[in-house]
Structures are given as structure tokens and as C-alpha cells.
N, C-alpha and C. Protein backbone atom coordinates (compact mmCIF):
# COMPACT_ATOMS: atom_id res chain seq x y z
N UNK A 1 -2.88 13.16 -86.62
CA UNK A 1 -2.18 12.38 -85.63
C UNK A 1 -1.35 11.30 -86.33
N UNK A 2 -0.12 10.89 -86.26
CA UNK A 2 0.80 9.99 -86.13
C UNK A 2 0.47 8.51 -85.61
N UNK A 3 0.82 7.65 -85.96
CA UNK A 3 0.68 6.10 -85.49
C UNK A 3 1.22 6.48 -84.04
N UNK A 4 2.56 7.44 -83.60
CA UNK A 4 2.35 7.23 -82.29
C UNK A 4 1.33 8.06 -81.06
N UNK A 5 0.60 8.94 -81.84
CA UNK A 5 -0.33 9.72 -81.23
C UNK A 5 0.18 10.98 -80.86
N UNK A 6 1.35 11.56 -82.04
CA UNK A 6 1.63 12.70 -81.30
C UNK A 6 1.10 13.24 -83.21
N UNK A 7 0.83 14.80 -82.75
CA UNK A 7 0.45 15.24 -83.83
C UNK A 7 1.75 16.08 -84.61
N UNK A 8 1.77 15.86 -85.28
CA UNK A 8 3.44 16.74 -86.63
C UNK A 8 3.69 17.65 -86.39
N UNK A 9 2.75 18.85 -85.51
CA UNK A 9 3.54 19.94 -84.93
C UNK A 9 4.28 19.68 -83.43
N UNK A 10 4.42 18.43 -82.93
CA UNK A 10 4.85 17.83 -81.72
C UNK A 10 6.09 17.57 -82.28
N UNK A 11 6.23 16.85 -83.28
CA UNK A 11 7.37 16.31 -83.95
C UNK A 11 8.18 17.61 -83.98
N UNK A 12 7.83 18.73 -84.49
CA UNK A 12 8.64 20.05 -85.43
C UNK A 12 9.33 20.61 -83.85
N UNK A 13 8.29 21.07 -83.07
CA UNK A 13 8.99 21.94 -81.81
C UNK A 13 9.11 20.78 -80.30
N UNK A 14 8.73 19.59 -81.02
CA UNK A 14 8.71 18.69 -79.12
C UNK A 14 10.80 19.07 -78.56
N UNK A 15 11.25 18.73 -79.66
CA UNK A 15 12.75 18.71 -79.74
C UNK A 15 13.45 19.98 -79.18
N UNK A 16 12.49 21.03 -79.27
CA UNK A 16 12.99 22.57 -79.29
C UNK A 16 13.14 22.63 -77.62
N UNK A 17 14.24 22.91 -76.72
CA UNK A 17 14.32 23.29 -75.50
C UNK A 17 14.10 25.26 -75.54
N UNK A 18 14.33 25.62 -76.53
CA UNK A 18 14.26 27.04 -76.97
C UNK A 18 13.57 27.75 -77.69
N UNK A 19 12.32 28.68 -77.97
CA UNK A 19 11.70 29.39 -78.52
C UNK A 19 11.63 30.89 -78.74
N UNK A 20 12.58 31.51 -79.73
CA UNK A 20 12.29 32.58 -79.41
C UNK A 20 11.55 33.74 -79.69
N UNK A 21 10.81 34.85 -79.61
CA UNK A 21 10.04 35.27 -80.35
C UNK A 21 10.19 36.66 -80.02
N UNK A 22 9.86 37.87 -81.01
CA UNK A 22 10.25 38.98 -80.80
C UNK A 22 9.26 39.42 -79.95
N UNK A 23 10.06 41.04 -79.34
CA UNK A 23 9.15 41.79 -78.28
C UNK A 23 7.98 41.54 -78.31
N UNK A 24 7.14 41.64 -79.84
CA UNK A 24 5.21 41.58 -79.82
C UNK A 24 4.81 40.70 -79.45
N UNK A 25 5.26 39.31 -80.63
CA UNK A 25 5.28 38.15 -79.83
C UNK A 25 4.87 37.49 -78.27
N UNK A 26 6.12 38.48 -77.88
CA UNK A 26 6.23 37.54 -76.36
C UNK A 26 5.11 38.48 -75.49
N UNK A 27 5.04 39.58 -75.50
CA UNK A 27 3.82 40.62 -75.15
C UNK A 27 2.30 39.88 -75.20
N UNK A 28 2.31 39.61 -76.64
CA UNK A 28 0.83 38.93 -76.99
C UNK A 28 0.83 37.80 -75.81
N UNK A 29 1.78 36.79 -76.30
CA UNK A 29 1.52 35.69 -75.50
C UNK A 29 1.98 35.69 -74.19
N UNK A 30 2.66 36.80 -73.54
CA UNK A 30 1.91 36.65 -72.05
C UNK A 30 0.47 37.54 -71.23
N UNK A 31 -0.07 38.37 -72.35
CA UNK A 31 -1.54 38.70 -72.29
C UNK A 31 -2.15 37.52 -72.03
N UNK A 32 -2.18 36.99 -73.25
CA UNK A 32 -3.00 35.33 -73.09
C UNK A 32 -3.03 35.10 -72.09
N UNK A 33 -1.62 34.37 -71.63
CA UNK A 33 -1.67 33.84 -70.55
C UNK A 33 -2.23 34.52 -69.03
N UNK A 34 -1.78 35.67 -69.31
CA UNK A 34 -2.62 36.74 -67.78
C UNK A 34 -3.80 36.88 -67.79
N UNK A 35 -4.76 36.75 -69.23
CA UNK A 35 -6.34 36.66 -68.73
C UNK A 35 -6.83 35.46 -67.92
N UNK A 36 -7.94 35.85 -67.08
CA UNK A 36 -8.72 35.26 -66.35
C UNK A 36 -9.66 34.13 -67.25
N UNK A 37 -9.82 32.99 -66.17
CA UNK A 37 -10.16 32.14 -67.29
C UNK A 37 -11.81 32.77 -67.44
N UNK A 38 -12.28 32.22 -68.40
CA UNK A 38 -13.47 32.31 -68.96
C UNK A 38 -14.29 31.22 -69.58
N UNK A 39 -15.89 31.75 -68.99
CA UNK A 39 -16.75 30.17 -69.08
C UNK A 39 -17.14 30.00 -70.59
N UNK A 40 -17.10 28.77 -70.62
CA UNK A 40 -17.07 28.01 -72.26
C UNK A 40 -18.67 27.69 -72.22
N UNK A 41 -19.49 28.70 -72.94
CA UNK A 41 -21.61 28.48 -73.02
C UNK A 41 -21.54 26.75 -73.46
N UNK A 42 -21.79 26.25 -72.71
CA UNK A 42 -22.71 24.78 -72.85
C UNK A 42 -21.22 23.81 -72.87
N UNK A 43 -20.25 24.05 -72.50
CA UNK A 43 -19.29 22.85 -72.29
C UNK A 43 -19.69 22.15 -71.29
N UNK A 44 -20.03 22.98 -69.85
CA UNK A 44 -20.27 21.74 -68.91
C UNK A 44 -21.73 20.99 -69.57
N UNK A 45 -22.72 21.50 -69.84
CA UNK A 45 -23.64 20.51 -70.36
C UNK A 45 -23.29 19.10 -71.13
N UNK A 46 -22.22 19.68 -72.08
CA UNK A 46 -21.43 18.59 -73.20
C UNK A 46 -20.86 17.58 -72.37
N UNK A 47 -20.10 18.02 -71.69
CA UNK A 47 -19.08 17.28 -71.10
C UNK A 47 -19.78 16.08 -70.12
N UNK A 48 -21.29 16.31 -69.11
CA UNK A 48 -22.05 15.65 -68.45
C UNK A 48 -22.85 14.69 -69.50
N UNK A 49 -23.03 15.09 -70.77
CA UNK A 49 -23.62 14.35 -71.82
C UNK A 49 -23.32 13.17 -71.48
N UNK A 50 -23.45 11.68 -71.17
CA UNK A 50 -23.31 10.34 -71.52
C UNK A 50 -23.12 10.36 -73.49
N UNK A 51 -22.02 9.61 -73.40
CA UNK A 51 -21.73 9.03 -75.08
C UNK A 51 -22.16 7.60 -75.88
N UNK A 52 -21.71 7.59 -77.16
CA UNK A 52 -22.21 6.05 -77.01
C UNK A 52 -21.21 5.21 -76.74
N UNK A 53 -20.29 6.09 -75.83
CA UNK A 53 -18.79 4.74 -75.68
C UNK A 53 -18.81 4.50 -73.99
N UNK A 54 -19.97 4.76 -73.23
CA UNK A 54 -20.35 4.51 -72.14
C UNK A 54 -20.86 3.21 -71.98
N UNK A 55 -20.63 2.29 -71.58
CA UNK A 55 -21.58 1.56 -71.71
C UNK A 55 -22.75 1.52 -70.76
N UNK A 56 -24.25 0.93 -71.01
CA UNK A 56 -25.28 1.26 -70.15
C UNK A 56 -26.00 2.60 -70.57
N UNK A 57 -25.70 3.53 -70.95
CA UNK A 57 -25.80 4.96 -70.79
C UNK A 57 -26.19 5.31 -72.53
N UNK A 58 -27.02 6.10 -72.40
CA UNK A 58 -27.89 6.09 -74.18
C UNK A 58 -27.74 7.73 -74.25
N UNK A 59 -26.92 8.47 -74.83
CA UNK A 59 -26.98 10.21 -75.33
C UNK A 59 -28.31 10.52 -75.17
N UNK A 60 -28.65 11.78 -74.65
CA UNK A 60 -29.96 12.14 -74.80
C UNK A 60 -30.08 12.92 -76.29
């Protein structure tokens, strides 16, 4: 990350209004995008975790 909080591959393509990528490319990445989402094992547990930047609240 950058002093302004963007990370150096933000810098390289933030500028880009245009991307282009050949037939496979663009194939692959709209597969991606057409799968169904899928559950992440133990994120919601993580995510309900209390941190130590809570205040009051102690990590189990």
C-alpha cells in the first residue's frame, strides 16, 4: 500500500478506461464471473470473532 492507500497495481490500471484481452482471456473471465457464489468454511465464524480493536470485547 501507498501513503495514499491505494495499492501500485491501482496506480498501473486505475488510469486505464480500456482493457483489452484476447478471446481466452475474456472467456475465462466471464466464467468467473457467471459462477454462483460459494460458501467461504469458517469466514462467517471469523468475521463474528470480536478483535482486539473492539473495545470492551476480548477474542475468544
Amino acid at each position: 500500500m501507498t501513503e495514499r492507500g491505494h495499492s501500485p497495481v491501482a496506480g498501473l490500471l486505475g488510469d486505464r478506461l480500456l482493457v483489452v484481452l484476447d478471446e481466452a482471456s475474456w472467456r475465462a473471465f466471464r466464467e468467473r464471473l457467471d459462477r454462483s457464489a460459494t460458501t467461504v468454511s469458517g469466514l462467517r465464524e471469523l468475521l463474528a470473532t470480536p478483535t482486539v480493536l473492539e473495545p470492551g470485547k476480548r477474542p475468544m
